[in-house]
C-alpha atoms as a PDB file:
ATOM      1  CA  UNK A   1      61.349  83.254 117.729  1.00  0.00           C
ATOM      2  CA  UNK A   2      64.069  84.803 120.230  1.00  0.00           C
ATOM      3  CA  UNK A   3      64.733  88.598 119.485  1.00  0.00           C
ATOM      4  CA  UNK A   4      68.613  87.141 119.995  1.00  0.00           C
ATOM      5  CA  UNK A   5      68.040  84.494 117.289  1.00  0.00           C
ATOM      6  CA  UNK A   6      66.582  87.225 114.826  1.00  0.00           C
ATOM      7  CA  UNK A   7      69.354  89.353 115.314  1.00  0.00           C
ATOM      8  CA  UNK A   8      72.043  86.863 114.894  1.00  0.00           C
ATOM      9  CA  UNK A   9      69.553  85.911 111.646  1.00  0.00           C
ATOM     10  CA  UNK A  10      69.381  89.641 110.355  1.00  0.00           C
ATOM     11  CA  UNK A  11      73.007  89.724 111.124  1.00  0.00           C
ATOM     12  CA  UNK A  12      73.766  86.636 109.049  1.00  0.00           C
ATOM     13  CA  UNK A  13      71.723  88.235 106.284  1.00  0.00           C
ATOM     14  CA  UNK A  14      73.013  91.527 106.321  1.00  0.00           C
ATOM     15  CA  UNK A  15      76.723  89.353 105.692  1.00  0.00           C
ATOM     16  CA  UNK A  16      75.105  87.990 102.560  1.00  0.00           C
ATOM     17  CA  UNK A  17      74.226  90.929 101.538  1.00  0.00           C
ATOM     18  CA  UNK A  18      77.772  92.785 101.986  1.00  0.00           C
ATOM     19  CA  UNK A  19      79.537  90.240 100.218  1.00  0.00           C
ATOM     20  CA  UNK A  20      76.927  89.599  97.256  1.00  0.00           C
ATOM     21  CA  UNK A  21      75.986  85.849  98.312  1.00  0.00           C
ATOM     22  CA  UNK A  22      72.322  86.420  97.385  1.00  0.00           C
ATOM     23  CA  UNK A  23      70.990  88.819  95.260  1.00  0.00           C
ATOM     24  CA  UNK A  24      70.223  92.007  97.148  1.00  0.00           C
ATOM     25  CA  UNK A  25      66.280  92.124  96.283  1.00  0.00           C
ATOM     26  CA  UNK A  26      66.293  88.706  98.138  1.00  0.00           C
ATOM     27  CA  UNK A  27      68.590  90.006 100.951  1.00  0.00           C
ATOM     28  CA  UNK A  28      66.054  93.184 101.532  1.00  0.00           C
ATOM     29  CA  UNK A  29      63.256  90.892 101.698  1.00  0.00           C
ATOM     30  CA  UNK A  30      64.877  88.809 104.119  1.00  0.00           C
ATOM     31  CA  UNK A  31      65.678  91.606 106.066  1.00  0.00           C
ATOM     32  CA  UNK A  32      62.254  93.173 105.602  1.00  0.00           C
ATOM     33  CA  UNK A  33      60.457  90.157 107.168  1.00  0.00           C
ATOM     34  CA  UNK A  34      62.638  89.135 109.892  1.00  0.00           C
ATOM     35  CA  UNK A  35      62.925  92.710 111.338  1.00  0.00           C
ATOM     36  CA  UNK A  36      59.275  93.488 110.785  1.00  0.00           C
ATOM     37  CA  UNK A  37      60.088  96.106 108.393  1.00  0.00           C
ATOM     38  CA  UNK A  38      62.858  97.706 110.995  1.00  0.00           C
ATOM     39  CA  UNK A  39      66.409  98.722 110.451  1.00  0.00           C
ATOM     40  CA  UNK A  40      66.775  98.636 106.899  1.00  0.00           C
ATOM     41  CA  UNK A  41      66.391 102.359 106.499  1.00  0.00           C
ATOM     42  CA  UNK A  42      69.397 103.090 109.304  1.00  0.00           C
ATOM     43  CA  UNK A  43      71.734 101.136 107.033  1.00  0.00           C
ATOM     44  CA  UNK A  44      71.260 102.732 104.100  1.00  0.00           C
ATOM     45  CA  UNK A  45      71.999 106.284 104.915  1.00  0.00           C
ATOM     46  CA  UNK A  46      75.732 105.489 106.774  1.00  0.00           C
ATOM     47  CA  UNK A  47      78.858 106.085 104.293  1.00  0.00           C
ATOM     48  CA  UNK A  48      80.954 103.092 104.233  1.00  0.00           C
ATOM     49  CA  UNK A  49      84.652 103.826 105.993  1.00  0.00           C
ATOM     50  CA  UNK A  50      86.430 102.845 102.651  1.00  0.00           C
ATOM     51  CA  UNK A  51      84.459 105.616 101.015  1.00  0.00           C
ATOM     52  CA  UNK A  52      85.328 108.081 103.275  1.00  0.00           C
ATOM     53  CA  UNK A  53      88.885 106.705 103.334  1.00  0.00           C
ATOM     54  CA  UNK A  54      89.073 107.444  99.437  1.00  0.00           C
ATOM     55  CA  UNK A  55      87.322 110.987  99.507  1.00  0.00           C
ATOM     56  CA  UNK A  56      89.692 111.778 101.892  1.00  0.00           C
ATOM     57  CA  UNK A  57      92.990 110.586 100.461  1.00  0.00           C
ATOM     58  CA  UNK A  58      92.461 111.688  97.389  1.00  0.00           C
ATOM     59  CA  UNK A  59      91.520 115.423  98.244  1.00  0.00           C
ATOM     60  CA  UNK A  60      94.915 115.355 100.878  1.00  0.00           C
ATOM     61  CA  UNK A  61      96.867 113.834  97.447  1.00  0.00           C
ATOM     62  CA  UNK A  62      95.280 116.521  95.132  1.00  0.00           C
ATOM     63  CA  UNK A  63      95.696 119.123  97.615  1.00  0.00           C
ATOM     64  CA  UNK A  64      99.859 118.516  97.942  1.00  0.00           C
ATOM     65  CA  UNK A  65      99.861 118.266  93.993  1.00  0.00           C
ATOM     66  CA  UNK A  66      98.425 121.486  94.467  1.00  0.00           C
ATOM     67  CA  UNK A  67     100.478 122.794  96.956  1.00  0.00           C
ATOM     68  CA  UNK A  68     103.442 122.286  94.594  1.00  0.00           C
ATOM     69  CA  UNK A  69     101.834 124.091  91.537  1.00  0.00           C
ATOM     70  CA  UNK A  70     101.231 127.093  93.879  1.00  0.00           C
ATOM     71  CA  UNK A  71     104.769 127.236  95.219  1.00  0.00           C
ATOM     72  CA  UNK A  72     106.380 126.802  92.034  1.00  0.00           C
ATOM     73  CA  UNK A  73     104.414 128.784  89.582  1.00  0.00           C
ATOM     74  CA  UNK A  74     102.616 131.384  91.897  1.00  0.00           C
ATOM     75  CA  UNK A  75     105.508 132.435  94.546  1.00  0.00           C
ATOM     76  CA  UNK A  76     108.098 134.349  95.190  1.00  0.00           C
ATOM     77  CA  UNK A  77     110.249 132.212  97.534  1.00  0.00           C
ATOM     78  CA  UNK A  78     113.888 131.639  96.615  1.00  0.00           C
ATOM     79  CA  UNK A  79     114.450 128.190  95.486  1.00  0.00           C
ATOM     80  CA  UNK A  80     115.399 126.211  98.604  1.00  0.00           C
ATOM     81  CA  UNK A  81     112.598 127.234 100.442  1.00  0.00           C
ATOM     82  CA  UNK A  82     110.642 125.844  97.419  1.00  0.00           C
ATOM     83  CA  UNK A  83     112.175 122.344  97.177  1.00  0.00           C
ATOM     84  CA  UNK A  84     111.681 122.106 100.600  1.00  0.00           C
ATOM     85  CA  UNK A  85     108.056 122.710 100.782  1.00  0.00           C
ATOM     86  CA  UNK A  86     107.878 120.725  97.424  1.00  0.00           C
ATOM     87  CA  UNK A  87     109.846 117.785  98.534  1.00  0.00           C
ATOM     88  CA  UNK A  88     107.862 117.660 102.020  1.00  0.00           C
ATOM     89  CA  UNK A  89     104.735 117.568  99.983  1.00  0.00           C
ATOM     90  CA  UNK A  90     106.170 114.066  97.590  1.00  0.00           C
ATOM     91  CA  UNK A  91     107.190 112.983 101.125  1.00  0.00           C
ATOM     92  CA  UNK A  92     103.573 113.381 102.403  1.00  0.00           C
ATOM     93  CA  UNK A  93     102.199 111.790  99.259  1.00  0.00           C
ATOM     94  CA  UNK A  94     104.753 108.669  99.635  1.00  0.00           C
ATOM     95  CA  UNK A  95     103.581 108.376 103.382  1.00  0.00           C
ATOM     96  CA  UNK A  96      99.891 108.332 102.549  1.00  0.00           C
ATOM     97  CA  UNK A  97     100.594 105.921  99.981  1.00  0.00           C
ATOM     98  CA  UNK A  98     102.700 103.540 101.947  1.00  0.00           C
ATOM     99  CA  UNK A  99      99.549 103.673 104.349  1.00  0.00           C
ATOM    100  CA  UNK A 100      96.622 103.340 101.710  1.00  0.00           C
ATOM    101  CA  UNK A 101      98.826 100.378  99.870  1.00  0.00           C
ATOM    102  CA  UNK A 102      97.398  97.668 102.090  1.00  0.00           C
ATOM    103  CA  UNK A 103      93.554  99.314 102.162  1.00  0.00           C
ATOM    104  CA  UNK A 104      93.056 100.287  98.745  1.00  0.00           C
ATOM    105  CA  UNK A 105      95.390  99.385  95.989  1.00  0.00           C
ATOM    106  CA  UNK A 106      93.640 101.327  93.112  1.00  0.00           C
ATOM    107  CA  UNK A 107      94.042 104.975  95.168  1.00  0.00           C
ATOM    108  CA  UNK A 108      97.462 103.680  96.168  1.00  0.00           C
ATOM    109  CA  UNK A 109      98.693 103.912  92.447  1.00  0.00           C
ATOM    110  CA  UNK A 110      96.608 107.194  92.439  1.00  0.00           C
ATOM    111  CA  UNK A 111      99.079 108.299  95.003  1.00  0.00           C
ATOM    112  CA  UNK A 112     101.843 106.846  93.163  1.00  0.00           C
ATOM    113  CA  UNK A 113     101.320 108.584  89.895  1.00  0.00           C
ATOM    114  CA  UNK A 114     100.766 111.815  91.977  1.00  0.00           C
ATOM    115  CA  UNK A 115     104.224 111.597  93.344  1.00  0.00           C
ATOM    116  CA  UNK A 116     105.634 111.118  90.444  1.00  0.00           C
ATOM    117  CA  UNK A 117     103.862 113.996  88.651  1.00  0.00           C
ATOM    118  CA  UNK A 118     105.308 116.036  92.069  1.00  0.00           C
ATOM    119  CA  UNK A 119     108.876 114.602  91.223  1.00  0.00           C
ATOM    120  CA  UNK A 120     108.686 115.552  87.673  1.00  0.00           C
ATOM    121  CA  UNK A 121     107.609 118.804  88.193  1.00  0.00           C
ATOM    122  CA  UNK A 122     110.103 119.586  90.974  1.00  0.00           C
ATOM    123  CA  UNK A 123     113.326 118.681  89.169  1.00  0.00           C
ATOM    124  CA  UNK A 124     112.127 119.845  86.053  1.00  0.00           C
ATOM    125  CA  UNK A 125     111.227 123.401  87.128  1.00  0.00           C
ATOM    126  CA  UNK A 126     114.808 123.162  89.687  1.00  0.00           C
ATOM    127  CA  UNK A 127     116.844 122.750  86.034  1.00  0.00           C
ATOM    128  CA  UNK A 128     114.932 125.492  84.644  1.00  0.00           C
ATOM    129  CA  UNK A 129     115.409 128.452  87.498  1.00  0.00           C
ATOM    130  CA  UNK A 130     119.090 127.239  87.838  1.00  0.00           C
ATOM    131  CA  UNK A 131     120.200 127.237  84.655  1.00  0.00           C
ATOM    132  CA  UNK A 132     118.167 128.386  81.690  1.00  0.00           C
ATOM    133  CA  UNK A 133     119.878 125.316  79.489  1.00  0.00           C
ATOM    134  CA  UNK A 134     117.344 122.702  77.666  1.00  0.00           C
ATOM    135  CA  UNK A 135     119.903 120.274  77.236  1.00  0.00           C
ATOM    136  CA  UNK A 136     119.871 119.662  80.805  1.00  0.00           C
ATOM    137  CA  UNK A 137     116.050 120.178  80.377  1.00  0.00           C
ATOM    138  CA  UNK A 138     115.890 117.262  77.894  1.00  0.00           C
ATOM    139  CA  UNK A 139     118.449 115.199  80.540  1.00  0.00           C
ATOM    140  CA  UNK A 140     115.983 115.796  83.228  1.00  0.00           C
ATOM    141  CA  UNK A 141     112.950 114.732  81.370  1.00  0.00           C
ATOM    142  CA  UNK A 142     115.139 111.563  80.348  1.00  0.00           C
ATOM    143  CA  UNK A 143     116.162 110.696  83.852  1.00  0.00           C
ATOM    144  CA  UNK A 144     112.567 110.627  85.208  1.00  0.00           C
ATOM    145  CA  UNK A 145     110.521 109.114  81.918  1.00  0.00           C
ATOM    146  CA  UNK A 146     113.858 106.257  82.431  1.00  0.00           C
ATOM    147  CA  UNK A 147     113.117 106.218  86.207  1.00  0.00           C
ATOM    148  CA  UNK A 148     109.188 105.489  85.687  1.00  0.00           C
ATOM    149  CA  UNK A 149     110.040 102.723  83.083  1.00  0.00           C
ATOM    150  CA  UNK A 150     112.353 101.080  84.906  1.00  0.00           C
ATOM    151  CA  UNK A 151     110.206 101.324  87.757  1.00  0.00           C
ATOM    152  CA  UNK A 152     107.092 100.312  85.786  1.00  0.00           C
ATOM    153  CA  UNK A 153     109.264  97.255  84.661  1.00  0.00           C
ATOM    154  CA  UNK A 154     110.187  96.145  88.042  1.00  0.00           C
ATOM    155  CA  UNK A 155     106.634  96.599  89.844  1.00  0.00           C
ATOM    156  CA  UNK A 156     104.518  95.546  86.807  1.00  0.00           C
ATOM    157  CA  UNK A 157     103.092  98.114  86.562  1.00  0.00           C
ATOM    158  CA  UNK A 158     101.683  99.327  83.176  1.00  0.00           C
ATOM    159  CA  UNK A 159     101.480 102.909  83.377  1.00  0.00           C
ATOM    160  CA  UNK A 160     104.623 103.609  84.397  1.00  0.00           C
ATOM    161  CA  UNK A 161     105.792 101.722  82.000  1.00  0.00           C
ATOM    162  CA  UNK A 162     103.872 103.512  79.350  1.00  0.00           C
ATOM    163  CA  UNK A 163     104.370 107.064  80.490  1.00  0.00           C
ATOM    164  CA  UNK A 164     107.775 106.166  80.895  1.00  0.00           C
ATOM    165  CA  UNK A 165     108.509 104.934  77.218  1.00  0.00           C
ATOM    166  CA  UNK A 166     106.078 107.589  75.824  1.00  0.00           C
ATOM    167  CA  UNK A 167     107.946 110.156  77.292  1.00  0.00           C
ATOM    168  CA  UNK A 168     111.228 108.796  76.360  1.00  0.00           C
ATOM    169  CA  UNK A 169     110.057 109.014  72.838  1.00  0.00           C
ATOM    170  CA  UNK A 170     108.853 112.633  73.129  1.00  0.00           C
ATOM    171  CA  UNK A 171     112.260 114.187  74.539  1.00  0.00           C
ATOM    172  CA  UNK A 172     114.324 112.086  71.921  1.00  0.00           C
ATOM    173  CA  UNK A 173     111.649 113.832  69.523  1.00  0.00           C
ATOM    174  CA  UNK A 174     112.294 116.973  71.162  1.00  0.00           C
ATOM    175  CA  UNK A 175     116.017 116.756  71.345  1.00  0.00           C
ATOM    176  CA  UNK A 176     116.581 115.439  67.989  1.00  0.00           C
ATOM    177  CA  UNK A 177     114.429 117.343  66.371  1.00  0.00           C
ATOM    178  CA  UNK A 178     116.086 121.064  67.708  1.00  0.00           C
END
C-alpha cells in the first residue's frame, strides 16, 4: 500500500474517531495497524483549541468579575472612577461574549450570567454610596431581578428567568416585610 493512501486512510480514521462514528477501541486499532503502531501517541498529548478557548475565557470572565469586587469593596477611588473601571469591565465581558456566542454557547451564558452579576453589583453598590436609602435599594434590586426576567422571557432562557422571579420574590419579601 502507498504511504499517501495510508495517510489519507489514517486520516479518514482519525475523522471517525473525532466525531464518534466507531467506537474509539476500534478507531485505535485501526490506527494502530495502519500506522504500524506510529502517531497515535503525538495525538494524544495536544490540547484541543476549544479547550484552551474555554480555560481561557473563563479565567478573563472571572478575572473582570474580580476586578469589580476589588474596585468596589477594596478601594479608595471616588465613585466615577469606579463605574468607569466597573462598567469597562461588563463591557469587556459583553465583548467576549458576543465573540464566544458562535464557538461555545454553554461559556457564552457563563459570560452572560457574569455580566449580569457585574451589573447587579455595580448599580446596587452606586445606590448605596450615593444615598444611604433602601427604598431605592429595594428599587434597584427590582429593576435588575425585572430586567433578567424579562430578558430570560424573551431569549428563553431559564435562568434568567428564574433568578429573575426568585429575586423578585425576595425584595417584595424584603420590602414588605420592613
Amino acid at each position: 500500500m502507498t504511504e499517501e493512501r495510508k495517510k489519507i486512510i489514517i486520516k479518514e480514521i482519525k475523522y471517525w474517531k473525532k466525531n464518534h462514528l466507531l467506537p474509539e477501541h476500534y478507531c485505535n486499532f485501526l490506527l494502530m495497524l495502519y500506522s504500524e503502531g506510529e502517531g497515535l501517541e503525538k495525538e494524544t498529548t495536544k490540547q484541543s483549541p476549544r479547550f484552551l478557548l474555554l480555560i481561557s475565557a473563563l479565567i478573563l470572565g472571572f478575572s473582570a468579575l474580580g476586578l469589580t469586587f476589588i474596585v468596589i469593596y477594596f478601594t479608595s477611588l471616588s465613585l466615577q472612577v469606579q463605574m468607569l473601571i466597573n462598567i469597562l469591565s461588563f463591557i469587556f465581558v459583553g465583548i467576549l461574549a458576543f465573540y464566544i456566542n458562535k464557538k461555545d454557547v454553554v461559556l457564552f451564558h457563563i459570560m452572560i450570567s457574569i455580566g449580569a452579576l457585574i451589573i447587579f453589583l455595580v448599580s446596587t453598590s452606586a445606590v448605596m454610596k450615593l444615598e444611604e436609602n433602601y427604598l431605592f435599594l429595594t428599587v434597584t434590586i427590582f429593576i435588575n431581578c425585572f430586567i433578567w426576567l424579562s430578558a430570560g422571557l424573551y431569549w428563553k432562557l431559564s435562568y434568567l428567568k428564574w433568578s429573575g422571579a426568585i429575586g423578585l420574590i425576595l425584595a417584595a419579601t424584603y420590602y414588605f416585610a420592613h
